[in-house]
Each structure stands twice: as C-alpha cells, then as structure tokens.
N, C-alpha and C. Protein backbone atom coordinates (compact mmCIF):
# COMPACT_ATOMS: atom_id res chain seq x y z
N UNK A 1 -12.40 -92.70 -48.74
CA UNK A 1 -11.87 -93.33 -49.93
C UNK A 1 -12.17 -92.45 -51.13
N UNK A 2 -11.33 -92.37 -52.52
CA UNK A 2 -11.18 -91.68 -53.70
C UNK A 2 -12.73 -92.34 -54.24
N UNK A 3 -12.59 -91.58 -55.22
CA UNK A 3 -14.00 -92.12 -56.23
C UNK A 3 -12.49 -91.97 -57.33
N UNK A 4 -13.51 -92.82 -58.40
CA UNK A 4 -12.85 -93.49 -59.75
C UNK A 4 -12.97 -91.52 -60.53
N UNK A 5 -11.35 -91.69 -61.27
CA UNK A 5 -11.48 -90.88 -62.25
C UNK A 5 -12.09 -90.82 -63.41
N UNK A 6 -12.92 -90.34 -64.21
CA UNK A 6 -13.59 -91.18 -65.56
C UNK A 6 -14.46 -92.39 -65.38
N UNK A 7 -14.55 -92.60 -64.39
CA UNK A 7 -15.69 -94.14 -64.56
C UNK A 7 -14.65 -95.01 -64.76
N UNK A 8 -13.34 -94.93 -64.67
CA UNK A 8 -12.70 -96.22 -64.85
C UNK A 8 -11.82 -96.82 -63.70
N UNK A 9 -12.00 -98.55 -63.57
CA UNK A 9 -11.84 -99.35 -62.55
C UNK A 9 -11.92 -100.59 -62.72
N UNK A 10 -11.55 -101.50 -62.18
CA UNK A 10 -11.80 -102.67 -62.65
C UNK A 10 -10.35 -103.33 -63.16
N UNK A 11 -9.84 -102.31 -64.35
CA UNK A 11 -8.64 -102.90 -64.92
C UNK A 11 -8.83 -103.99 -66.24
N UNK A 12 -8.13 -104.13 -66.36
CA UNK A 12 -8.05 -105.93 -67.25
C UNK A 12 -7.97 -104.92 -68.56
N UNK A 13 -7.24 -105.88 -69.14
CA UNK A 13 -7.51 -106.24 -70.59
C UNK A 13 -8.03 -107.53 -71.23
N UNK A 14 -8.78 -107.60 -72.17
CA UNK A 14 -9.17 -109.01 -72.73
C UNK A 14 -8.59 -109.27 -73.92
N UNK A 15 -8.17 -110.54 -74.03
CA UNK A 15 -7.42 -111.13 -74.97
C UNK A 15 -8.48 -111.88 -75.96
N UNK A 16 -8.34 -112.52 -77.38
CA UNK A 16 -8.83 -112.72 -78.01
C UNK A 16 -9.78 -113.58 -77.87
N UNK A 17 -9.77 -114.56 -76.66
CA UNK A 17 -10.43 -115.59 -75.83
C UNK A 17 -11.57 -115.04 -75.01
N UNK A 18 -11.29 -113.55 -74.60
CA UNK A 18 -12.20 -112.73 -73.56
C UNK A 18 -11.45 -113.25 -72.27
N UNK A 19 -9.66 -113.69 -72.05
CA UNK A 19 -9.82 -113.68 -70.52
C UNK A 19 -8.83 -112.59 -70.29
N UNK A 20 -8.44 -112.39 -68.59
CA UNK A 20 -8.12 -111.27 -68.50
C UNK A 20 -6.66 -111.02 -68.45
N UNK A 21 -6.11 -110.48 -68.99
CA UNK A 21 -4.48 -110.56 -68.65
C UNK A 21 -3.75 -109.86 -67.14
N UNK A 22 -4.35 -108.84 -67.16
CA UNK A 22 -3.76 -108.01 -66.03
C UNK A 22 -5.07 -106.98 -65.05
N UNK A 23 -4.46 -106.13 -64.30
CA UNK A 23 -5.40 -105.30 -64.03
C UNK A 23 -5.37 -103.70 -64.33
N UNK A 24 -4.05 -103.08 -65.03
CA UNK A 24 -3.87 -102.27 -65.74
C UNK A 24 -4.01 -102.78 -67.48
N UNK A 25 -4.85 -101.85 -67.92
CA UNK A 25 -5.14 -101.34 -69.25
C UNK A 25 -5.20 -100.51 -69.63
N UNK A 26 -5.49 -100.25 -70.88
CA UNK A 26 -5.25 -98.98 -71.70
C UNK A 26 -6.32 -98.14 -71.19
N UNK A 27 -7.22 -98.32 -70.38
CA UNK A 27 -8.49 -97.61 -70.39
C UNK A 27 -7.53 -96.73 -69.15
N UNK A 28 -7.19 -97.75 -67.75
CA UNK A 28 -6.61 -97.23 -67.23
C UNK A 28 -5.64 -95.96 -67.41
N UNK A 29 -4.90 -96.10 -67.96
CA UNK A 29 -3.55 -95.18 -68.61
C UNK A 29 -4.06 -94.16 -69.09
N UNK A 30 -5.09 -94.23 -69.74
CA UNK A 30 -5.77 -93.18 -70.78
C UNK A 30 -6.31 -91.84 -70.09
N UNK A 31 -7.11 -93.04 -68.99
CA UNK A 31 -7.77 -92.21 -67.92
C UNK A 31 -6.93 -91.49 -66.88
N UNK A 32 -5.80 -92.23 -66.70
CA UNK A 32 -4.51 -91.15 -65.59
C UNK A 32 -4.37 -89.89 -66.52
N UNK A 33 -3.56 -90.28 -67.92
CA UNK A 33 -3.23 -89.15 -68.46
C UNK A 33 -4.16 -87.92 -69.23
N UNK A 34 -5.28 -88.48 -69.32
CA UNK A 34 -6.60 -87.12 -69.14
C UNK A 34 -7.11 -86.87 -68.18
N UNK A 35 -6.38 -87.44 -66.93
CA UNK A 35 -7.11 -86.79 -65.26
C UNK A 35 -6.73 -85.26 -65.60
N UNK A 36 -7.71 -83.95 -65.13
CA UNK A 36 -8.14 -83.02 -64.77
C UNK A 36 -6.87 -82.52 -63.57
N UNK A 37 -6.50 -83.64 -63.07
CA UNK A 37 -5.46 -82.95 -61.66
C UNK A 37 -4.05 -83.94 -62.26
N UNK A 38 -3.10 -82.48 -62.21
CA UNK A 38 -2.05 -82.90 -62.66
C UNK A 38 -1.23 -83.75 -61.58
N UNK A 39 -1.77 -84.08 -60.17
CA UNK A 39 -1.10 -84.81 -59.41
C UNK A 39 -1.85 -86.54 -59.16
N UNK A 40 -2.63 -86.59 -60.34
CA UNK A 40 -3.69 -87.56 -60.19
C UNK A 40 -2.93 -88.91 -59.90
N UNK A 41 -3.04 -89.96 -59.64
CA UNK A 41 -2.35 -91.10 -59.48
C UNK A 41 -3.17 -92.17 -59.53
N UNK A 42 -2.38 -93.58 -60.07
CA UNK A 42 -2.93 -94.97 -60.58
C UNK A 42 -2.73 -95.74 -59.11
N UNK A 43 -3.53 -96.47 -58.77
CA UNK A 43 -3.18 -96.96 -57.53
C UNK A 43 -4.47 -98.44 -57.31
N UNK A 44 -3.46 -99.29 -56.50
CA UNK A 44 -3.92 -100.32 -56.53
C UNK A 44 -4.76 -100.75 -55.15
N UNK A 45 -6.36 -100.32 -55.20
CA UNK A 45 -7.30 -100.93 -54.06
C UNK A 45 -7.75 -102.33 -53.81
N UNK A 46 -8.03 -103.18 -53.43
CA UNK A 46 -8.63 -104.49 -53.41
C UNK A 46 -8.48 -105.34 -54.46
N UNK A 47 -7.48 -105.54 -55.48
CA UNK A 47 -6.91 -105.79 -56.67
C UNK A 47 -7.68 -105.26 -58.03
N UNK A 48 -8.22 -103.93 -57.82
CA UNK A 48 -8.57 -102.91 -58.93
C UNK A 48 -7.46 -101.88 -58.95
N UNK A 49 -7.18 -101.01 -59.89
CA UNK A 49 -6.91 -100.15 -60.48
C UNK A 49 -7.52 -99.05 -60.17
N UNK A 50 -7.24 -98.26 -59.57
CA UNK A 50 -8.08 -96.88 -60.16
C UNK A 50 -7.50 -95.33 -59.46
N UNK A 51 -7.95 -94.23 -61.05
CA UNK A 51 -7.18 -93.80 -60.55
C UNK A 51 -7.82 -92.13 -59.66
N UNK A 52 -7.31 -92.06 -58.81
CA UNK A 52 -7.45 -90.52 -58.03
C UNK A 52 -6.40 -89.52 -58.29
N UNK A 53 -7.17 -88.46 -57.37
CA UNK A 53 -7.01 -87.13 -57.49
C UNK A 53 -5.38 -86.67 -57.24
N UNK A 54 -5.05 -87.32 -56.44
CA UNK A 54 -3.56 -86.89 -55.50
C UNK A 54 -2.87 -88.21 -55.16
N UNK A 55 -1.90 -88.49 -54.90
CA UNK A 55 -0.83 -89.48 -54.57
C UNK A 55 -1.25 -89.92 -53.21
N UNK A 56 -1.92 -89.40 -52.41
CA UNK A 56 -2.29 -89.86 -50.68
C UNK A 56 -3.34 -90.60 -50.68
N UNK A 57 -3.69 -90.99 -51.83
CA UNK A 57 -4.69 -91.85 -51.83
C UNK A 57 -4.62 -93.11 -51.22
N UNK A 58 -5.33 -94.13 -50.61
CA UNK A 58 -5.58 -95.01 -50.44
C UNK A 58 -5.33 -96.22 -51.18
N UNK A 59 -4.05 -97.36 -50.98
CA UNK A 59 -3.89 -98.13 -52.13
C UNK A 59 -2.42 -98.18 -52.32
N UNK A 60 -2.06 -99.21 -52.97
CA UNK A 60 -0.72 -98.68 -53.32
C UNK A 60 -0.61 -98.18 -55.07
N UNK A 61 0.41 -97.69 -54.86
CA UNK A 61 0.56 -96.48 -55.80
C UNK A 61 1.68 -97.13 -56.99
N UNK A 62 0.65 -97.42 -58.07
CA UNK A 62 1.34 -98.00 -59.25
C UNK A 62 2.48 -96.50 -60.33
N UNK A 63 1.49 -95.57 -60.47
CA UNK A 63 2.45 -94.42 -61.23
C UNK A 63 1.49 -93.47 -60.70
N UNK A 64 2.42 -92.25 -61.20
CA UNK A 64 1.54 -91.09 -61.29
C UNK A 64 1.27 -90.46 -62.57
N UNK A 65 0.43 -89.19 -62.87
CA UNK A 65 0.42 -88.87 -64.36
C UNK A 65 1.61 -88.61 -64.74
N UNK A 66 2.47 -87.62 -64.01
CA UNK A 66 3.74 -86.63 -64.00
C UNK A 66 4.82 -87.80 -64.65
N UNK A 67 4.84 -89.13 -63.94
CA UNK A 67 5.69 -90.29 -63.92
C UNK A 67 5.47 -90.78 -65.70
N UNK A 68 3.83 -90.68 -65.97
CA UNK A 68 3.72 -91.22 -67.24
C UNK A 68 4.00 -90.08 -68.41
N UNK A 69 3.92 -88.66 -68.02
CA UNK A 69 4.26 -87.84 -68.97
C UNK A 69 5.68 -87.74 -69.24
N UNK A 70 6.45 -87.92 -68.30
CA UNK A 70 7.91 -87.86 -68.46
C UNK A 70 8.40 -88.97 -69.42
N UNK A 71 7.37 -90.04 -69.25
CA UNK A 71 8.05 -91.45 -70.13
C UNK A 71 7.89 -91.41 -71.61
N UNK A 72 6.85 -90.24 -71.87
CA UNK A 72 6.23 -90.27 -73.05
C UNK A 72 6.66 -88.90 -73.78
N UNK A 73 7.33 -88.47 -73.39
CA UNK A 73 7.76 -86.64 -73.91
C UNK A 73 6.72 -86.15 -74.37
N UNK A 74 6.89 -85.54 -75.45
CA UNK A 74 5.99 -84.55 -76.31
C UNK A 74 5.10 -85.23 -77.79
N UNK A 75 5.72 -86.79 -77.84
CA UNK A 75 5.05 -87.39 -78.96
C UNK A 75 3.59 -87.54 -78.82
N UNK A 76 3.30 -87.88 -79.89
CA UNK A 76 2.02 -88.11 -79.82
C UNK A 76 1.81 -89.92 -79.11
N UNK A 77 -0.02 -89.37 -78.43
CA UNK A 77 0.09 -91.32 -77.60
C UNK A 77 -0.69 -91.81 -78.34
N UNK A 78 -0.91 -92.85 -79.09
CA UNK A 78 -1.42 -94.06 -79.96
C UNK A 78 -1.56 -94.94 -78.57
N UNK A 79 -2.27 -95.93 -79.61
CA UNK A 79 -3.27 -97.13 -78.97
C UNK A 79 -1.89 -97.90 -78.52
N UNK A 80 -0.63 -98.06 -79.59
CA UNK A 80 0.48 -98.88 -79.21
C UNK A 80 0.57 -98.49 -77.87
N UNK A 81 1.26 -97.32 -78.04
CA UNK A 81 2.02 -96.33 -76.55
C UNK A 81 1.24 -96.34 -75.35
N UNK A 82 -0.31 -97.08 -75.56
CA UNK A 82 -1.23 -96.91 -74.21
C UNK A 82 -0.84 -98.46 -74.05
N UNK A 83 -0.89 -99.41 -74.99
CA UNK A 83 -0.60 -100.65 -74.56
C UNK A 83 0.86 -100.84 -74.34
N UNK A 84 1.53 -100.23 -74.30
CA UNK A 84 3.31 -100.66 -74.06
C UNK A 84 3.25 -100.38 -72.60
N UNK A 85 2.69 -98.96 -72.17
CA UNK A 85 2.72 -98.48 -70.78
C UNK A 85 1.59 -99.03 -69.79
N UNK A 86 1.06 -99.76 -70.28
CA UNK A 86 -0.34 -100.19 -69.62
C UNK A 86 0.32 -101.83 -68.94
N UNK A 87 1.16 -102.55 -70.29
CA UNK A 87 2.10 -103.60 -69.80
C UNK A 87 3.14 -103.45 -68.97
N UNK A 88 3.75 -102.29 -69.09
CA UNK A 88 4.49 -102.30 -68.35
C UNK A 88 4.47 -101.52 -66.43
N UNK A 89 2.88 -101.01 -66.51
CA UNK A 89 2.46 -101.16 -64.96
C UNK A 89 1.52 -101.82 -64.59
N UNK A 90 1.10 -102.80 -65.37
CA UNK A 90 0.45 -104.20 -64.77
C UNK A 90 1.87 -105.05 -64.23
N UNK A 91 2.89 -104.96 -64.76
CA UNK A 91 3.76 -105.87 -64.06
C UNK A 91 4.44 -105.20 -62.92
N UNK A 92 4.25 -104.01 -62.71
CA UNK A 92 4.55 -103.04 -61.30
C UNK A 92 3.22 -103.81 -60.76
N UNK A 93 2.11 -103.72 -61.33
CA UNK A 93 1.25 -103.88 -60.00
C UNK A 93 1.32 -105.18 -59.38
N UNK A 94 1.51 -106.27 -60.44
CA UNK A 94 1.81 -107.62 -60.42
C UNK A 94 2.98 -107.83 -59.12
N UNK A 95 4.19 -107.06 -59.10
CA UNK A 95 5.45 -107.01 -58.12
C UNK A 95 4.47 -106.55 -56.88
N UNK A 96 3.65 -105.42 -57.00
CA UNK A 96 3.30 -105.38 -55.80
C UNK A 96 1.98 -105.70 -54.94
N UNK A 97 1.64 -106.94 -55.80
CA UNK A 97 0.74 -107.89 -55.27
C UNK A 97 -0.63 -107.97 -55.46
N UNK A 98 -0.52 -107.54 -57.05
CA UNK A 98 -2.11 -107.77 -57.96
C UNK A 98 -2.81 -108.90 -58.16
C-alpha cells in the first residue's frame, strides 16, 4: 500500500458547525498539485482520500495531478479555485462510493 503524500488523509472539510461535508478538501487538492511526482494521483482507500505517487495505486482513482493542471491552465490557484475543485471531486468520489 502507498503512504500519504504530505501528511495528508482523512479528507473532509468543516463547515461552520465543525461537521464534515465531504472527503475531498482543499488540503487534499493542494497536496495532489504540490506532489513531487508529476504522475501523483487522488484516490479513494477505505473512505479516505489520499494521495500517491502513480495512478496504480490502490483505491479508486478520483483525479490525477495532470487531470487537475489541465483544468486550471496557467492562472494563478487561490483558496476559491482549491475549493471549487475540491467540490467538485468530492462529488466524483461521492458517485463512486464515498
């Protein structure tokens, strides 16, 4: 099995209440797109998040970095742009059984 990229795992975001909305977050996203390996991938283990080195990882496979750089061109990424893309693969992971 992968070890966590960055120390990050777990997932969630907390809402103003402290509960959890999803299991992709911005920490997540943040952490794909400063993975070290440009083939790194987000992928879904035991209903965590986390992300590894290569796509053959273990888990199913929410995005890859390559997948999130293409969505994002050359702009700059803000806190928005981590939470727009962070919503919108918690509900990939959600389809595939988070």
């Amino acid at each position: 099995m992968y070890g966590q990229v960055a120390g990050v795992g777990g997932g969630g975001r907390s809402g103003p209440e402290g509960d959890v909305r999803g299991v992709v977050g911005r920490d997540e996203v943040r952490a794909l797109l400063e993975s070290p390996s440009p083939d790194a991938t987000l992928v879904l283990v035991g209903g965590r998040c986390e992300v590894v080195p290569e796509p053959r990882a273990e888990g199913l496979v929410i995005a890859g970095r390559r997948d999130l750089e293409s969505l994002l061109g050359d702009g700059p990424v803000d806190d928005r742009r981590l939470g727009e893309l962070a919503d919108r693969l918690d509900t990939v992971a959600r389809d595939l059984g988070a």
